[in-house]
C-alpha atoms as a PDB file:
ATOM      1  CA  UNK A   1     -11.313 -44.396  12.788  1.00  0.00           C
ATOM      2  CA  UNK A   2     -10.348 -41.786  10.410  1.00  0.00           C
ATOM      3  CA  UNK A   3      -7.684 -41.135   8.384  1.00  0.00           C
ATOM      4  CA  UNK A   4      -7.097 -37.831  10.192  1.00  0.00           C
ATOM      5  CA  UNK A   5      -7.523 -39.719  13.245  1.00  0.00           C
ATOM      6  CA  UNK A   6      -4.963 -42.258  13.160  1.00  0.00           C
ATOM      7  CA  UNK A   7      -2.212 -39.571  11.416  1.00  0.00           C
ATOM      8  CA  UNK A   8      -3.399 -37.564  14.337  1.00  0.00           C
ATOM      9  CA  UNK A   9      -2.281 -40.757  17.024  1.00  0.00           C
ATOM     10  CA  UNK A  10       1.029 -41.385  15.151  1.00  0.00           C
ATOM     11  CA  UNK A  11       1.865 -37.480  15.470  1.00  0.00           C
ATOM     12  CA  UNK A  12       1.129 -37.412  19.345  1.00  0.00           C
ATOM     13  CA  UNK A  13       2.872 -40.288  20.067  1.00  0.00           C
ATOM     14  CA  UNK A  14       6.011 -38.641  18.294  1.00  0.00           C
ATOM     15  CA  UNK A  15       5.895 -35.388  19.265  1.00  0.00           C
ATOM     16  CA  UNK A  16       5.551 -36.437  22.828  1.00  0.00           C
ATOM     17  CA  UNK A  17       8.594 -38.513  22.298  1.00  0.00           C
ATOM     18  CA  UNK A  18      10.034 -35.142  20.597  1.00  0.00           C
ATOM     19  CA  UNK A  19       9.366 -33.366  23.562  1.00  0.00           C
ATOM     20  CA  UNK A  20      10.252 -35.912  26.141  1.00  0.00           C
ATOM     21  CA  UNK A  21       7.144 -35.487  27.539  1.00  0.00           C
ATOM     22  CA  UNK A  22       4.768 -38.268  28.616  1.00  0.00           C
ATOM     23  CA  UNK A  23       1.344 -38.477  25.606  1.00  0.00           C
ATOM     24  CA  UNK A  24      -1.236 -38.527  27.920  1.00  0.00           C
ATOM     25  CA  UNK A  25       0.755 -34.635  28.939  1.00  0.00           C
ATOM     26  CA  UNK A  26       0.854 -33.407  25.679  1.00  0.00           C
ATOM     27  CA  UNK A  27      -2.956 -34.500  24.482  1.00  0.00           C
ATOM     28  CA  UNK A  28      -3.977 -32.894  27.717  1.00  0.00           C
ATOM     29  CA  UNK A  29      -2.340 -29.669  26.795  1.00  0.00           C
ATOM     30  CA  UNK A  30      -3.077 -29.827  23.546  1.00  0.00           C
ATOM     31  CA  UNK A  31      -6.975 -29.802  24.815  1.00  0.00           C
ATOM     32  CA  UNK A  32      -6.611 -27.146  27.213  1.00  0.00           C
ATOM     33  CA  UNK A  33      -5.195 -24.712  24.394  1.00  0.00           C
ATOM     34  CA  UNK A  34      -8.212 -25.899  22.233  1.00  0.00           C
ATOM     35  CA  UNK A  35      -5.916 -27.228  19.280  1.00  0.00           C
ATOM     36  CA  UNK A  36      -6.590 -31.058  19.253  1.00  0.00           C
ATOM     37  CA  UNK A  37      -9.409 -30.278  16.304  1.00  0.00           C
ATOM     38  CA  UNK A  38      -7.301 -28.079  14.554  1.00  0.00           C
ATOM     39  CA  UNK A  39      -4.671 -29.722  14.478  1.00  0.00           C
ATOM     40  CA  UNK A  40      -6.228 -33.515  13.832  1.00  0.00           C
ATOM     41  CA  UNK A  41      -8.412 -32.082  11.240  1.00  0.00           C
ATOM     42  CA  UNK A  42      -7.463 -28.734   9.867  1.00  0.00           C
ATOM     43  CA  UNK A  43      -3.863 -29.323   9.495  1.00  0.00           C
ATOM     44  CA  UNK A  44      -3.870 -33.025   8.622  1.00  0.00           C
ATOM     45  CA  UNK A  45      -2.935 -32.352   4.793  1.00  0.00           C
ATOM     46  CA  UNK A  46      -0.449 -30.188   5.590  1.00  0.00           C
ATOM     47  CA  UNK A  47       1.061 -32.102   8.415  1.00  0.00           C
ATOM     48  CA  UNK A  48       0.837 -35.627   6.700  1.00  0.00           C
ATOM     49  CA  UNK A  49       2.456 -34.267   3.637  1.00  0.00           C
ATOM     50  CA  UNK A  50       5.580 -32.727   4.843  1.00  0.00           C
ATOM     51  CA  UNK A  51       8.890 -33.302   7.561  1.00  0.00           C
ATOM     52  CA  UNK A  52       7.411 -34.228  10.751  1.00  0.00           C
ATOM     53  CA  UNK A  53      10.102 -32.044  12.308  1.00  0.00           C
ATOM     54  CA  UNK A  54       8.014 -29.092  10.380  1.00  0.00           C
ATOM     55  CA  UNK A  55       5.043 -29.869  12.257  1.00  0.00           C
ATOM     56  CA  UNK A  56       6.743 -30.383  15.660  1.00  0.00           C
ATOM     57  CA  UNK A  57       7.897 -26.380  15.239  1.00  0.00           C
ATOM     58  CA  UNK A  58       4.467 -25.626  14.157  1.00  0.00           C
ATOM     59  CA  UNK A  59       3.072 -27.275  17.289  1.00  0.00           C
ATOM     60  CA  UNK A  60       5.679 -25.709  19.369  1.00  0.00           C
ATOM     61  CA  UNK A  61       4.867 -22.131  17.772  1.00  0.00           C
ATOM     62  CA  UNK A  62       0.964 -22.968  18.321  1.00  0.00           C
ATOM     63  CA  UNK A  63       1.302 -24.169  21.808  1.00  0.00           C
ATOM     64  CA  UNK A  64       3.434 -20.851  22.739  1.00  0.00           C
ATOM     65  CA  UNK A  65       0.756 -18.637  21.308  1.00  0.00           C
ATOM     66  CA  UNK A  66      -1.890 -19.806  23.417  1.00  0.00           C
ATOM     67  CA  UNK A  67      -0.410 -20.281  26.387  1.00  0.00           C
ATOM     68  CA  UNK A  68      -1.948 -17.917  28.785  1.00  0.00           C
ATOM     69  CA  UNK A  69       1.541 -15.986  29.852  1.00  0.00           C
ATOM     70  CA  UNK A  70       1.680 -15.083  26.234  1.00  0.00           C
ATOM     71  CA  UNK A  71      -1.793 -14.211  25.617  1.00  0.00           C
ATOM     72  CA  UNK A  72      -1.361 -10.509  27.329  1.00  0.00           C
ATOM     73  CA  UNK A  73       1.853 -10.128  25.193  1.00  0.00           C
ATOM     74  CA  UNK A  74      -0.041 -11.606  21.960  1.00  0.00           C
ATOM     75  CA  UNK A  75      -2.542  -8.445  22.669  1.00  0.00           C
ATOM     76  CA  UNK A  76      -0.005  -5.686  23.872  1.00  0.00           C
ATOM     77  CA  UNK A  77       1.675  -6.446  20.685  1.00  0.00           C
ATOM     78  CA  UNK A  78      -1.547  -6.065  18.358  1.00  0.00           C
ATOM     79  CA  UNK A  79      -2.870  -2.625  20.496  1.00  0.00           C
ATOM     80  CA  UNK A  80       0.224  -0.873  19.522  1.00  0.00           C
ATOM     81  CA  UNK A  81       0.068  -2.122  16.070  1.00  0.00           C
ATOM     82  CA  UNK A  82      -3.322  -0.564  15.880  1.00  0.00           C
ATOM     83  CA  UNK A  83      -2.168   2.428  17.088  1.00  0.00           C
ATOM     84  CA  UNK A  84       0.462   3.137  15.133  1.00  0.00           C
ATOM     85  CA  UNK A  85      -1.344   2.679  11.895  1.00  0.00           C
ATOM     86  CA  UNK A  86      -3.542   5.873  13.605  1.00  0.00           C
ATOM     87  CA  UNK A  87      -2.930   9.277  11.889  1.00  0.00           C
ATOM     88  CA  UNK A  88      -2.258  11.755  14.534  1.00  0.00           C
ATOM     89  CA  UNK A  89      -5.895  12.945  14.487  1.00  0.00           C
ATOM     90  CA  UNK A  90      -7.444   9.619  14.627  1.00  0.00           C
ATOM     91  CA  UNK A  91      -5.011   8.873  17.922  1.00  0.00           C
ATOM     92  CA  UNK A  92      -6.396  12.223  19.643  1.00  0.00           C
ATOM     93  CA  UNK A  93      -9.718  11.296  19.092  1.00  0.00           C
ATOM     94  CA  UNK A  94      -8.805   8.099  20.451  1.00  0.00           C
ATOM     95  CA  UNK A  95      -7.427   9.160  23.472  1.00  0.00           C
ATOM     96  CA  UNK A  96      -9.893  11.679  23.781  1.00  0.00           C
ATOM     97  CA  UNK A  97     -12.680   9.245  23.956  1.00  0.00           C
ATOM     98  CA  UNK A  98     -10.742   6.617  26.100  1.00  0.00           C
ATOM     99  CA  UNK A  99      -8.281   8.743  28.582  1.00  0.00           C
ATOM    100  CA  UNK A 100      -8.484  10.917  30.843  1.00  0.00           C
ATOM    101  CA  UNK A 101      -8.448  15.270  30.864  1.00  0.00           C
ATOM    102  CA  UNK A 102      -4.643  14.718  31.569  1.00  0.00           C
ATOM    103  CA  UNK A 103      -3.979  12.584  29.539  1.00  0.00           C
ATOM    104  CA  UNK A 104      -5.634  14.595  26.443  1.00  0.00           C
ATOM    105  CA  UNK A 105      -3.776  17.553  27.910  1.00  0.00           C
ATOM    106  CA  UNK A 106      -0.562  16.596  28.077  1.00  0.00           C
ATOM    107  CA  UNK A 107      -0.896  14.508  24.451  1.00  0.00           C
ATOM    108  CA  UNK A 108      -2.106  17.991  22.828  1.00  0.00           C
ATOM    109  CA  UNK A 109       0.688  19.961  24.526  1.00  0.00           C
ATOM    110  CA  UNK A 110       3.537  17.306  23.326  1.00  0.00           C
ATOM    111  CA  UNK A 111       2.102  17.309  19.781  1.00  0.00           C
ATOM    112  CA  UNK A 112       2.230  21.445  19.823  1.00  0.00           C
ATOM    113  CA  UNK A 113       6.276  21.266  21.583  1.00  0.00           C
ATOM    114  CA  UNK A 114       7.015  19.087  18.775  1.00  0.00           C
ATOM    115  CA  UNK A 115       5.420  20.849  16.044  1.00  0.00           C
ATOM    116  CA  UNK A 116       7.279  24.212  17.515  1.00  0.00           C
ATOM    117  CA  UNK A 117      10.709  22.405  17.066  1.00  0.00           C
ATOM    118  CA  UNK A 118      10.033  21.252  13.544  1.00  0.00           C
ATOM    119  CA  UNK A 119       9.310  24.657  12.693  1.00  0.00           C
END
């Protein structure tokens, strides 16, 4: 067994007791999000070299991102991040090439009322 292994064991065993949460619970969710690699073997210097308690909120943080009641949050978040590092002219072309003749209308007419009031 592995270094990364057995530090891998030890941390299960107390973040389940962390949690108050049965091991065999936590290592299954831990697969279902996909993070048992990462965490046993991508995080293992950084975890076995500082506070445990720093890796139990890192966990905690990892688990809640992948859980799949976030994951549509997690994306609405990043889509209007994207668009609103869009110029106005790149956001009309966007809209123009995914919305509807409505849509485009009323977007065109909006950005002509509120270039009338800043005049």
């Amino acid at each position: 067994m592995t270094k990364e292994h057995e530090f891998f064991i030890y941390l299960l065993e107390y973040y389940a007791a962390y949690k108050d949460m049965p091991t065999s619970k936590v290592l299954t969710e831990l697969e279902e999000l996909d993070l048992v690699d990462y965490i046993c073997n991508g995080m293992y210097w950084r975890y076995s070299t500082e506070a445990i308690e720093n890796a139990f909120e890192d966990i905690d943080q990892l688990i809640a991102e992948r859980k799949p009641e976030n994951a549509h949050h997690n994306y609405r978040e990043y889509a209007i991040r994207v668009l609103d590092s869009l110029s106005e002219e790149q956001l009309i072309e966007f809209v123009r090439i995914f919305g509807d003749e409505s849509t485009v209308a009323r977007m065109e007419s909006e950005i002509q009322s509120n270039a009338s009031d800043a005049e």
